[in-house]
Protein backbone atom coordinates (compact mmCIF):
# COMPACT_ATOMS: atom_id res chain seq x y z
CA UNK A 1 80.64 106.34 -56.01
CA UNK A 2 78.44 104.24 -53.21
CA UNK A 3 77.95 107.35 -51.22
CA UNK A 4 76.54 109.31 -54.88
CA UNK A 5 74.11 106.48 -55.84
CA UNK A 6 73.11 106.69 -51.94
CA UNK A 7 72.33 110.21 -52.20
CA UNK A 8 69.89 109.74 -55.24
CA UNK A 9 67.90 107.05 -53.87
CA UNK A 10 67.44 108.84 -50.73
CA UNK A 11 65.82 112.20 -52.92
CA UNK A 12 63.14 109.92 -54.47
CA UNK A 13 59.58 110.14 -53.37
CA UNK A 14 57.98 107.80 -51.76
CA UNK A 15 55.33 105.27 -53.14
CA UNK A 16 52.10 106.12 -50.95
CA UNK A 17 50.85 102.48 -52.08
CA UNK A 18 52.41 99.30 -50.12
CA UNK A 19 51.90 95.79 -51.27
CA UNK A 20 49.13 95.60 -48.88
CA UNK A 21 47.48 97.99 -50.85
CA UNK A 22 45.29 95.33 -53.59
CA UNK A 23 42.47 95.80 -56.19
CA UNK A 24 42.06 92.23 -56.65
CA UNK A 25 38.25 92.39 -57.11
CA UNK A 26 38.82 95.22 -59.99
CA UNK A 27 39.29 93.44 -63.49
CA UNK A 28 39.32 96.37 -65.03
CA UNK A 29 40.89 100.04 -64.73
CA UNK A 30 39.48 103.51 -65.34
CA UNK A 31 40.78 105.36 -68.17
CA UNK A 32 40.59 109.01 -69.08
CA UNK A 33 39.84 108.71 -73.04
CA UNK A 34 39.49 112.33 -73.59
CA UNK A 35 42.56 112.80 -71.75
CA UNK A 36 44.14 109.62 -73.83
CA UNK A 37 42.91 111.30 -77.13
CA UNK A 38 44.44 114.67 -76.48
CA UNK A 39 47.46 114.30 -74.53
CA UNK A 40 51.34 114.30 -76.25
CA UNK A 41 51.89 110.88 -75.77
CA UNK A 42 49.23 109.58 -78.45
CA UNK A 43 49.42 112.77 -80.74
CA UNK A 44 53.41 112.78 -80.56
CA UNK A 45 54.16 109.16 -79.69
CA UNK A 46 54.45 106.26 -82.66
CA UNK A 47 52.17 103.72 -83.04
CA UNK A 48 54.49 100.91 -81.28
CA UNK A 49 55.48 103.25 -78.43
CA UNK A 50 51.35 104.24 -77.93
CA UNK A 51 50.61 100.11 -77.72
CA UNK A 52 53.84 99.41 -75.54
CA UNK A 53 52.96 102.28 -73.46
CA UNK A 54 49.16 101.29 -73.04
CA UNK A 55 50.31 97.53 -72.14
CA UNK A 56 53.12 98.51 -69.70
CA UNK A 57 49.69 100.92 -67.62
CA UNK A 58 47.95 97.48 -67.63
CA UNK A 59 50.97 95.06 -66.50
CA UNK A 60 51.42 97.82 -63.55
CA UNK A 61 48.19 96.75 -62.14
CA UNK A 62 49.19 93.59 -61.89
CA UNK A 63 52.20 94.42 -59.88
CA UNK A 64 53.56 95.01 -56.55
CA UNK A 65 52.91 97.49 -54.98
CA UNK A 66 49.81 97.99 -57.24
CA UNK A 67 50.35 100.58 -59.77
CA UNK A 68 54.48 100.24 -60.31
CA UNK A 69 56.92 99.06 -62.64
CA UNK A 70 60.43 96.78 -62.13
CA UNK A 71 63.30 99.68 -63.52
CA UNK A 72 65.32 96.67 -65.22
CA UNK A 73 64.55 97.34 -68.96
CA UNK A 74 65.43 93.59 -69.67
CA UNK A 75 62.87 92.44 -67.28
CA UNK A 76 60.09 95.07 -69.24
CA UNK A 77 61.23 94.00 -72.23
CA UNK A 78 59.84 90.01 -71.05
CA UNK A 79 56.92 91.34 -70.12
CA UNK A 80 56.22 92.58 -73.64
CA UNK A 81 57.24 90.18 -75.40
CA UNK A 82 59.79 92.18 -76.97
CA UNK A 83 63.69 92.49 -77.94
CA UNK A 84 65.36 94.27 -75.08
CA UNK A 85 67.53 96.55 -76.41
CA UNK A 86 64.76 97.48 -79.37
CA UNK A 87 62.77 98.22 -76.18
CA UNK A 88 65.65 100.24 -74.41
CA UNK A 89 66.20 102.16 -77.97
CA UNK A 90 62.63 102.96 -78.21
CA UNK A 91 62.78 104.33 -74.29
CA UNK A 92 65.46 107.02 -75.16
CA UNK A 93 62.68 108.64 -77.90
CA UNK A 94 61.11 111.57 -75.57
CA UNK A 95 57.71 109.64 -75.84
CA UNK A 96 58.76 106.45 -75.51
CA UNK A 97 57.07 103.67 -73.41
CA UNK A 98 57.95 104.84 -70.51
CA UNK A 99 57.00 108.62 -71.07
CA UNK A 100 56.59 110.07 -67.73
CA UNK A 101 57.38 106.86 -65.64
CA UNK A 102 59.85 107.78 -63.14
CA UNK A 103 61.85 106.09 -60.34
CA UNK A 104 60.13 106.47 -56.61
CA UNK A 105 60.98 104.51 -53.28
CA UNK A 106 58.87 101.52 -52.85
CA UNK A 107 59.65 101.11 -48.78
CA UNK A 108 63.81 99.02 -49.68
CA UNK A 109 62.98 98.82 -53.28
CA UNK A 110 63.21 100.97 -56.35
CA UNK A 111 60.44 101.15 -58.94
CA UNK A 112 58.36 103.15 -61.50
CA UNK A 113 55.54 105.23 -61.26
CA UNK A 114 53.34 107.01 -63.73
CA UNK A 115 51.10 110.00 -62.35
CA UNK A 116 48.09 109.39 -63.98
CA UNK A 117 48.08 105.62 -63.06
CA UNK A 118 48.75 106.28 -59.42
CA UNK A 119 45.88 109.09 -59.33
CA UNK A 120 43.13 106.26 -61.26
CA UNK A 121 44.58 104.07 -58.34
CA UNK A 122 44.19 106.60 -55.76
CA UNK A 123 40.26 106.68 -56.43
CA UNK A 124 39.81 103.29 -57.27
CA UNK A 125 41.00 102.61 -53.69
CA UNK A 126 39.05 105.84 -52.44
CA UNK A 127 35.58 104.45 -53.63
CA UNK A 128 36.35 100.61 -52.45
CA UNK A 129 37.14 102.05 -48.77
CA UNK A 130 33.21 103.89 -49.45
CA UNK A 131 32.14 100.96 -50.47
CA UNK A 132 33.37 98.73 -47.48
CA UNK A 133 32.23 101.65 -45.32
CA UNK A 134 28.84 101.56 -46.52
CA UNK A 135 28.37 97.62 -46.49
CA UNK A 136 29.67 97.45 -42.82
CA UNK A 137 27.24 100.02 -42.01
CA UNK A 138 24.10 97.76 -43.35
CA UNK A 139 25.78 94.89 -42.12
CA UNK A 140 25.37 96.60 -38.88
CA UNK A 141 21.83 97.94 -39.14
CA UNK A 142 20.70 95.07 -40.26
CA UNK A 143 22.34 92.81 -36.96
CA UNK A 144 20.94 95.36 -34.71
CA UNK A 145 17.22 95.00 -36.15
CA UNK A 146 17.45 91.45 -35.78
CA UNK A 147 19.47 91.52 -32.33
CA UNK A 148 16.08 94.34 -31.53
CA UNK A 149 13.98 91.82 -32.70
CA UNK A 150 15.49 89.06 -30.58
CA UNK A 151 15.24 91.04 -27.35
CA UNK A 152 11.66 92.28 -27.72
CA UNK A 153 11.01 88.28 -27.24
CA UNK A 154 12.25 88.73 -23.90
CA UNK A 155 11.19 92.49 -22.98
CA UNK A 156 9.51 95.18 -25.36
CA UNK A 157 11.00 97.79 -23.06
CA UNK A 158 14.54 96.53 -23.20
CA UNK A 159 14.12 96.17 -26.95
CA UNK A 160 13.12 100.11 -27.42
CA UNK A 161 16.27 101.31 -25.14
CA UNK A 162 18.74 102.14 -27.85
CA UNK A 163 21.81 101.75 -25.37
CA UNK A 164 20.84 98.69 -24.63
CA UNK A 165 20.65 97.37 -27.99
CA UNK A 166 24.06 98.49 -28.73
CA UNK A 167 25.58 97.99 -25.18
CA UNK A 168 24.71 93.89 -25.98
CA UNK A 169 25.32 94.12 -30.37
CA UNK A 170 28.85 95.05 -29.22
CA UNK A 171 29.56 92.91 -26.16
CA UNK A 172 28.07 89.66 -28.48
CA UNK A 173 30.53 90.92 -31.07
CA UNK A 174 33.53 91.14 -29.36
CA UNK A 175 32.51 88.41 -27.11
CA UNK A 176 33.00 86.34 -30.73
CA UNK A 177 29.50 85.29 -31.20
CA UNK A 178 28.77 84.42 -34.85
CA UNK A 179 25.26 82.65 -34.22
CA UNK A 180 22.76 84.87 -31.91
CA UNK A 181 21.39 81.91 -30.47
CA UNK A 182 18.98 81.94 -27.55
CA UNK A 183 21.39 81.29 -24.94
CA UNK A 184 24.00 84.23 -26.49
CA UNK A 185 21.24 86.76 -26.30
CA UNK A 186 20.11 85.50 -22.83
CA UNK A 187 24.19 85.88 -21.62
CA UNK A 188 23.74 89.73 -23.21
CA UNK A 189 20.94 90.62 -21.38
CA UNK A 190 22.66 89.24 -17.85
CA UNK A 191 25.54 91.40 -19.06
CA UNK A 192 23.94 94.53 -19.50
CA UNK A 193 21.73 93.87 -16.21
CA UNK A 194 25.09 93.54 -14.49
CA UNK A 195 26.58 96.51 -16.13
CA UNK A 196 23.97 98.69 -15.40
CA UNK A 197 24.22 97.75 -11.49
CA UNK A 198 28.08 98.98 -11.43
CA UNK A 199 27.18 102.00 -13.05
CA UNK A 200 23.87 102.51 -10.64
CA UNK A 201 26.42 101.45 -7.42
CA UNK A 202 29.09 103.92 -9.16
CA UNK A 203 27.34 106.36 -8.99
CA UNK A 204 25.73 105.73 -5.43
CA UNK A 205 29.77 105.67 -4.16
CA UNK A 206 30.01 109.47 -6.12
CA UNK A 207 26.90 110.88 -4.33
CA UNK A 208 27.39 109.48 -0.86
């Protein structure tokens, strides 16, 4: 009996979202109303199944990983503040509250999914990764003006060299630097004299 419950688990997909994966800055949740209005569940479903249904999508995004469901009815059933074995009645009705839910690998554990909830998910997470990406990249531009800014105090020349300006924005970064004080950008300009003079005596070594 072990070995056929085994077997089962082991043909379930895998949840692509971990518990690492969070939208806790996203207090609310796209939703497809045209899609809502036409699909089976809402034309076919009754009216406690359609609100059960609708709260269970909202409770999921709450969970862990994002997006899932605990399988125990009885633990369902506390969530929404129902009777459990109303609830597990209603769940044998083809469009029930857990129409098209289904059981998927979540790394040891085993939870629900629902399609369309893991596809909203999917570009939720798609368009905060774009987002991140773009604010890093002003973040950047913007510390490199200033850091331009900074140098052309010491040399207008050194400021204009585009290498150079990144060569020391990335040595002040990973050296930890979080204020670009006088004495920081003075160290990066050493630094990238210095580097420059093992490249210029590397390549002297190559020629001769």
């Amino acid at each position: 009996m072990t070995q056929v419950q085994l077997a089962a688990i082991d043909d379930l997909d895998e949840y692509p979202l971990t518990v690492e994966d969070r939208l806790d800055s996203h207090y609310f949740m796209a939703w497809e109303r045209r899609r809502w209005l036409n699909c089976d569940m809402r034309l076919k479903g009754t009216a406690e199944c359609r609100a059960l249904y609708f709260d269970l999508i909202n409770i999921s995004y709450d969970q862990a990983p994002v997006g899932t469901l605990p399988t125990d009815h009885a633990v369902l059933a506390k969530m929404l503040f129902v009777d459990r074995d109303h609830f597990s009645q209603l769940c044998r009705l083809e469009f029930g509250p857990l129409h098209k839910w289904r059981r998927v690998k979540c790394r040891e554990e085993i939870r629900l999914m629902h399609p369309m909830v893991l596809r909203s998910l999917t570009e939720a997470m798609s368009r905060k990764e774009d987002h991140r990406a773009r604010s890093e990249a002003a973040s950047a531009a913007k510390r490199l003006l200033r850091l331009r800014s900074s140098l052309a105090g010491y040399q207008a020349e050194l400021a204009q060299n585009d290498a150079a300006v990144r060569w020391i924005d990335e040595w002040l970064v990973k050296e930890g630097c979080e204020y670009r004080s006088s004495s920081w950008i003075e160290r990066g300009i050493a630094r990238w004299s210095d580097h420059m003079l093992d490249l210029t005596m590397a390549r002297n070594r190559t020629r001769g």
